[in-house]
Structures are given as structure tokens and as C-alpha cells.
Protein backbone atom coordinates (compact mmCIF):
# COMPACT_ATOMS: atom_id res chain seq x y z
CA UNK A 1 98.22 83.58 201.43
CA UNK A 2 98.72 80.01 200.36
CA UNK A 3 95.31 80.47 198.58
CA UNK A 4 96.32 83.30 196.76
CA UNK A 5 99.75 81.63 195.31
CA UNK A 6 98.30 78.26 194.14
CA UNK A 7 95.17 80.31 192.78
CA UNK A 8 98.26 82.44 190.88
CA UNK A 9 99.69 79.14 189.76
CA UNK A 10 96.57 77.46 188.66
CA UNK A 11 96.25 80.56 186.49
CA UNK A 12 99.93 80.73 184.91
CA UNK A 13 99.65 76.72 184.25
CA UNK A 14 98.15 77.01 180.96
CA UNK A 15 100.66 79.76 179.48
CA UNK A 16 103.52 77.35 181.01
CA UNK A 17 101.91 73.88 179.46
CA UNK A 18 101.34 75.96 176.30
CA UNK A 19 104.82 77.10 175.80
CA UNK A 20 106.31 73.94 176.38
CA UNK A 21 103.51 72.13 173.49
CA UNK A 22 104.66 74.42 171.23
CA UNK A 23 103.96 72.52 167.61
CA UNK A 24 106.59 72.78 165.20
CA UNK A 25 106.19 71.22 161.24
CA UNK A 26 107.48 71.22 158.17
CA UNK A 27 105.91 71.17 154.79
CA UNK A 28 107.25 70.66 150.95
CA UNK A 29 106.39 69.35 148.22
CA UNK A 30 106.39 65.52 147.62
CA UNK A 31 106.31 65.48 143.63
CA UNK A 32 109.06 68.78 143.23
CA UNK A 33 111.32 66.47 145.67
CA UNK A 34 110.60 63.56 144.14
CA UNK A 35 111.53 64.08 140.53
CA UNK A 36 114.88 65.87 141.69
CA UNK A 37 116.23 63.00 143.00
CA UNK A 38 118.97 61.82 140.64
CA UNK A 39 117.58 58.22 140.41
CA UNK A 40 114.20 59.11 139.07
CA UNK A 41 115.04 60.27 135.28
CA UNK A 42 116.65 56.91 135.54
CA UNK A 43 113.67 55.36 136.61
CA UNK A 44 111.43 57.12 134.26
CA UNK A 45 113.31 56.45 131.07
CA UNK A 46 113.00 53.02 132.34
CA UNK A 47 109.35 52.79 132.73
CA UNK A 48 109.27 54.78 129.31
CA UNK A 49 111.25 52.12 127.50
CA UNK A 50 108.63 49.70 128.87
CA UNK A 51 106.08 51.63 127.89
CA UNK A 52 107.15 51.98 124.27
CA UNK A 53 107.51 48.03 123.94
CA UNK A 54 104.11 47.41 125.36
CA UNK A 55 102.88 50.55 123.05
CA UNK A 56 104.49 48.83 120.37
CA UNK A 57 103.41 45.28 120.93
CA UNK A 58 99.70 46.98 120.82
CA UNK A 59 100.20 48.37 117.33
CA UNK A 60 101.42 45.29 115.90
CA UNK A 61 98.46 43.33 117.22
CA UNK A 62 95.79 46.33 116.28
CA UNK A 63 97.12 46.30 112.87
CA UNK A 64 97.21 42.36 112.54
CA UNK A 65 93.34 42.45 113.72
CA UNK A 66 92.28 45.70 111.31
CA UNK A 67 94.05 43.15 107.96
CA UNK A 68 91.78 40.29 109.20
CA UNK A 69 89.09 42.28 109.45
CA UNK A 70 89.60 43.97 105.81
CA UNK A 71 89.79 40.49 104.95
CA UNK A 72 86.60 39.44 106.24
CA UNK A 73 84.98 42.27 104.77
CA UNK A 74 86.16 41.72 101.25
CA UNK A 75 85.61 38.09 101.59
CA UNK A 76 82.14 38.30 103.66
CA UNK A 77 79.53 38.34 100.54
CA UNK A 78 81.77 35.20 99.06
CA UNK A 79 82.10 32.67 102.33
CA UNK A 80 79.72 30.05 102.86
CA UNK A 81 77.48 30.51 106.26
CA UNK A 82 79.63 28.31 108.46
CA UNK A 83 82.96 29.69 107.34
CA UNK A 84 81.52 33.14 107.73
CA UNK A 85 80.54 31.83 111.10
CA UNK A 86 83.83 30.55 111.67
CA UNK A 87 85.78 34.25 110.73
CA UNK A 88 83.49 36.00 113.17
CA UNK A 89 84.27 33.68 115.72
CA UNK A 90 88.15 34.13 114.98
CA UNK A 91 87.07 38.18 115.29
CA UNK A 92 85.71 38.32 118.32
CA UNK A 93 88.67 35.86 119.57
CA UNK A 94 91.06 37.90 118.57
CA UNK A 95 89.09 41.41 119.78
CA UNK A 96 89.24 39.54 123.15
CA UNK A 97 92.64 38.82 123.50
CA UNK A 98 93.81 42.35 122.56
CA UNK A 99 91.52 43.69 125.00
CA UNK A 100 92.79 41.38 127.55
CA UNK A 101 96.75 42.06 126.42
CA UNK A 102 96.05 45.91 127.18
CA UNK A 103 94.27 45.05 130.22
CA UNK A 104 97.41 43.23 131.47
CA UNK A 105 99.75 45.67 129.35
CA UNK A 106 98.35 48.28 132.04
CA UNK A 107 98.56 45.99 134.87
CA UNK A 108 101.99 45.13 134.26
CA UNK A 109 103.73 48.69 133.72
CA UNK A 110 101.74 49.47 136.96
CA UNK A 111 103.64 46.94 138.68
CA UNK A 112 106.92 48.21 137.20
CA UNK A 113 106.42 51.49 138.36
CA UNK A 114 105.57 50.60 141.64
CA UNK A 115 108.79 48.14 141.74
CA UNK A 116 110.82 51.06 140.21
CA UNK A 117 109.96 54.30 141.89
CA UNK A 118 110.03 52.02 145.36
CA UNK A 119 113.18 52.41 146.27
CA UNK A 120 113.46 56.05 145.50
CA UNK A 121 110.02 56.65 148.06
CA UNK A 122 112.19 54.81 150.69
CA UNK A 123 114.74 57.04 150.61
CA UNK A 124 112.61 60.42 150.40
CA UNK A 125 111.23 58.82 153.53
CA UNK A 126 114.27 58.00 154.76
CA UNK A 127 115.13 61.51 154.60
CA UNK A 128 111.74 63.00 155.91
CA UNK A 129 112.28 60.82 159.11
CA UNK A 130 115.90 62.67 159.38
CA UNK A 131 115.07 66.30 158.63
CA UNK A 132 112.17 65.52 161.04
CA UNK A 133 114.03 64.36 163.76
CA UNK A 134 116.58 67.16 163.32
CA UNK A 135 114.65 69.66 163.21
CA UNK A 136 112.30 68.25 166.01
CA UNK A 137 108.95 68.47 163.83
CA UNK A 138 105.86 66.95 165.22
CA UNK A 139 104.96 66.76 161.35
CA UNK A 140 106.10 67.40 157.83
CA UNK A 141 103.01 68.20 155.34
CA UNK A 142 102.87 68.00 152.04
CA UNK A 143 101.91 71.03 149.97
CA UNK A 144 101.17 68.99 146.77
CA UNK A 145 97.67 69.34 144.93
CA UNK A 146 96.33 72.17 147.31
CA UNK A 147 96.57 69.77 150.22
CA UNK A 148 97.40 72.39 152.57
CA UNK A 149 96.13 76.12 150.95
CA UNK A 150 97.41 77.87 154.04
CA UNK A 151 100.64 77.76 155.84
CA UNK A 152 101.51 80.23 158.76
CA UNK A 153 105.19 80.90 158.17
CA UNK A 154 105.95 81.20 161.81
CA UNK A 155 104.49 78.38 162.99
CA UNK A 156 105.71 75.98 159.66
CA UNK A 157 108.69 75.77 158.20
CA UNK A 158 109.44 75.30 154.28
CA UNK A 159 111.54 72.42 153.84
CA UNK A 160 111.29 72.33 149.78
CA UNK A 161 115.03 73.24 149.40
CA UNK A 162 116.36 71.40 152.82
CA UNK A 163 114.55 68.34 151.23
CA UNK A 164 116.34 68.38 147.87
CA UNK A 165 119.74 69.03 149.13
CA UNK A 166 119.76 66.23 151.29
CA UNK A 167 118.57 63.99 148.39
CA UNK A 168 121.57 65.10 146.22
């Protein structure tokens, strides 16, 4: 008899453990949430002001380079070889340092955006963490980019709207 119940046991043990591991997550999207936080079209007209001065800056230096080069052009046929020499060298010098202004042009407003938009993933974070320990999620996944193509509804729960209320 004592054989029979423990063999009965053994057997309901895996329904028991399974109902007790039930896995519960969330999912939303991180970019939707993201741009409705009220801080972030604050942010990005920021970054866009930046943007336009570097964009700017750029211009003014293409268009100084393109009337030195229209210069040497006209000029080319009249300039003795070392001066000719001499305005190619300034060319290429110049070609240089524009390339290397737009390389750190990108580097820069790279930097700014990561500096800007930091504070705005901490709190989306910061909010994750809460829903997720409310809601006693072993996850949260993020739906952006067909990351996840399939989401059970009874086993997941859409958090897209939860998410943005509690970043208002």
C-alpha cells in the first residue's frame, strides 16, 4: 500500500512542480515607449539643433574648399610648377581636414545622443524593473524589429499601454 501511494505521488510531482513554475512575461515595444516619454521630443530637438550646427559648419567648409578649388582650376595653366605644387598640397590639406571634421562631426553627435537619451533609458528601465516586479514577470520582451514574431496571449502579457502610462 505504501508502494502504491508514493508510486501515485511520484506520478502527480511533475503536474504539482509544473503548476507552481508557471512562467509569466511581458512584452512591448521599446521604441513606441520610448518616444512617448515627454522628455524625448526635448531631447530630440536637442540633438537636432546639434545636428543643424554641425550640418552647417560642413557647408561652410565644403563651399570654402569647392572656391579654392575653382581657383586652382582657373589659375592651374598660369602657376609656375612649384606653386602649382604648393595649391595641390593646400587641396589635399584641406580635403583632409574636412574629412576628418565629419569624421569627428559624427563622432561627436553620437556622443550627444548617447549623453542625451541616457537618462530617459534609465528611467524606461526604471519602470520595466517596477511593472516587472508588480506584475511578478520572469521577463519583459521586446516586440521591436520582429524580435519576437509570436506571442501566446495567455501565457504573455502586453504591456505597451501599462508601459506608457507609467512613463507619463
Amino acid at each position: 500500500m505504501k508502494k502504491l501511494l508514493f508510486l501515485w505521488l511520484l506520478c502527480l510531482c511533475p503536474f504539482v512542480v509544473q503548476a507552481q513554475t508557471t512562467v509569466k512575461y511581458g512584452y512591448f515595444s521599446y521604441q513606441a515607449a520610448f518616444t512617448s516619454m515627454p522628455s524625448y521630443a526635448i531631447a530630440k530637438r536637442k540633438l537636432d539643433d546639434l545636428k543643424l550646427k554641425y550640418d552647417a559648419e560642413m557647408r561652410r567648409v565644403e563651399d570654402e574648399f569647392n572656391k579654392k578649388y575653382e581657383q586652382f582650376l582657373e589659375g592651374q595653366r598660369d602657376f609656375a610648377p612649384s606653386i602649382l605644387r604648393k595649391r595641390q598640397a593646400e587641396l589635399k590639406e584641406l580635403i583632409e581636414k574636412n574629412l576628418a571634421f565629419k569624421d569627428e562631426a559624427k563622432r561627436l553627435l553620437k556622443e550627444a545622443e548617447q549623453e542625451t537619451y541616457a537618462p530617459l533609458r534609465a528611467k524606461l528601465a526604471e519602470v520595466l524593473r517596477g511593472i516587472g516586479d508588480a506584475r511578478g514577470y520572469l521577463f519583459i520582451l521586446n516586440t521591436d524589429n520582429d524580435n519576437l514574431p509570436y506571442v501566446n496571449p495567455a501565457m504573455g502579457e502586453d504591456i505597451n499601454a501599462l508601459v506608457k502610462e507609467s512613463l507619463q
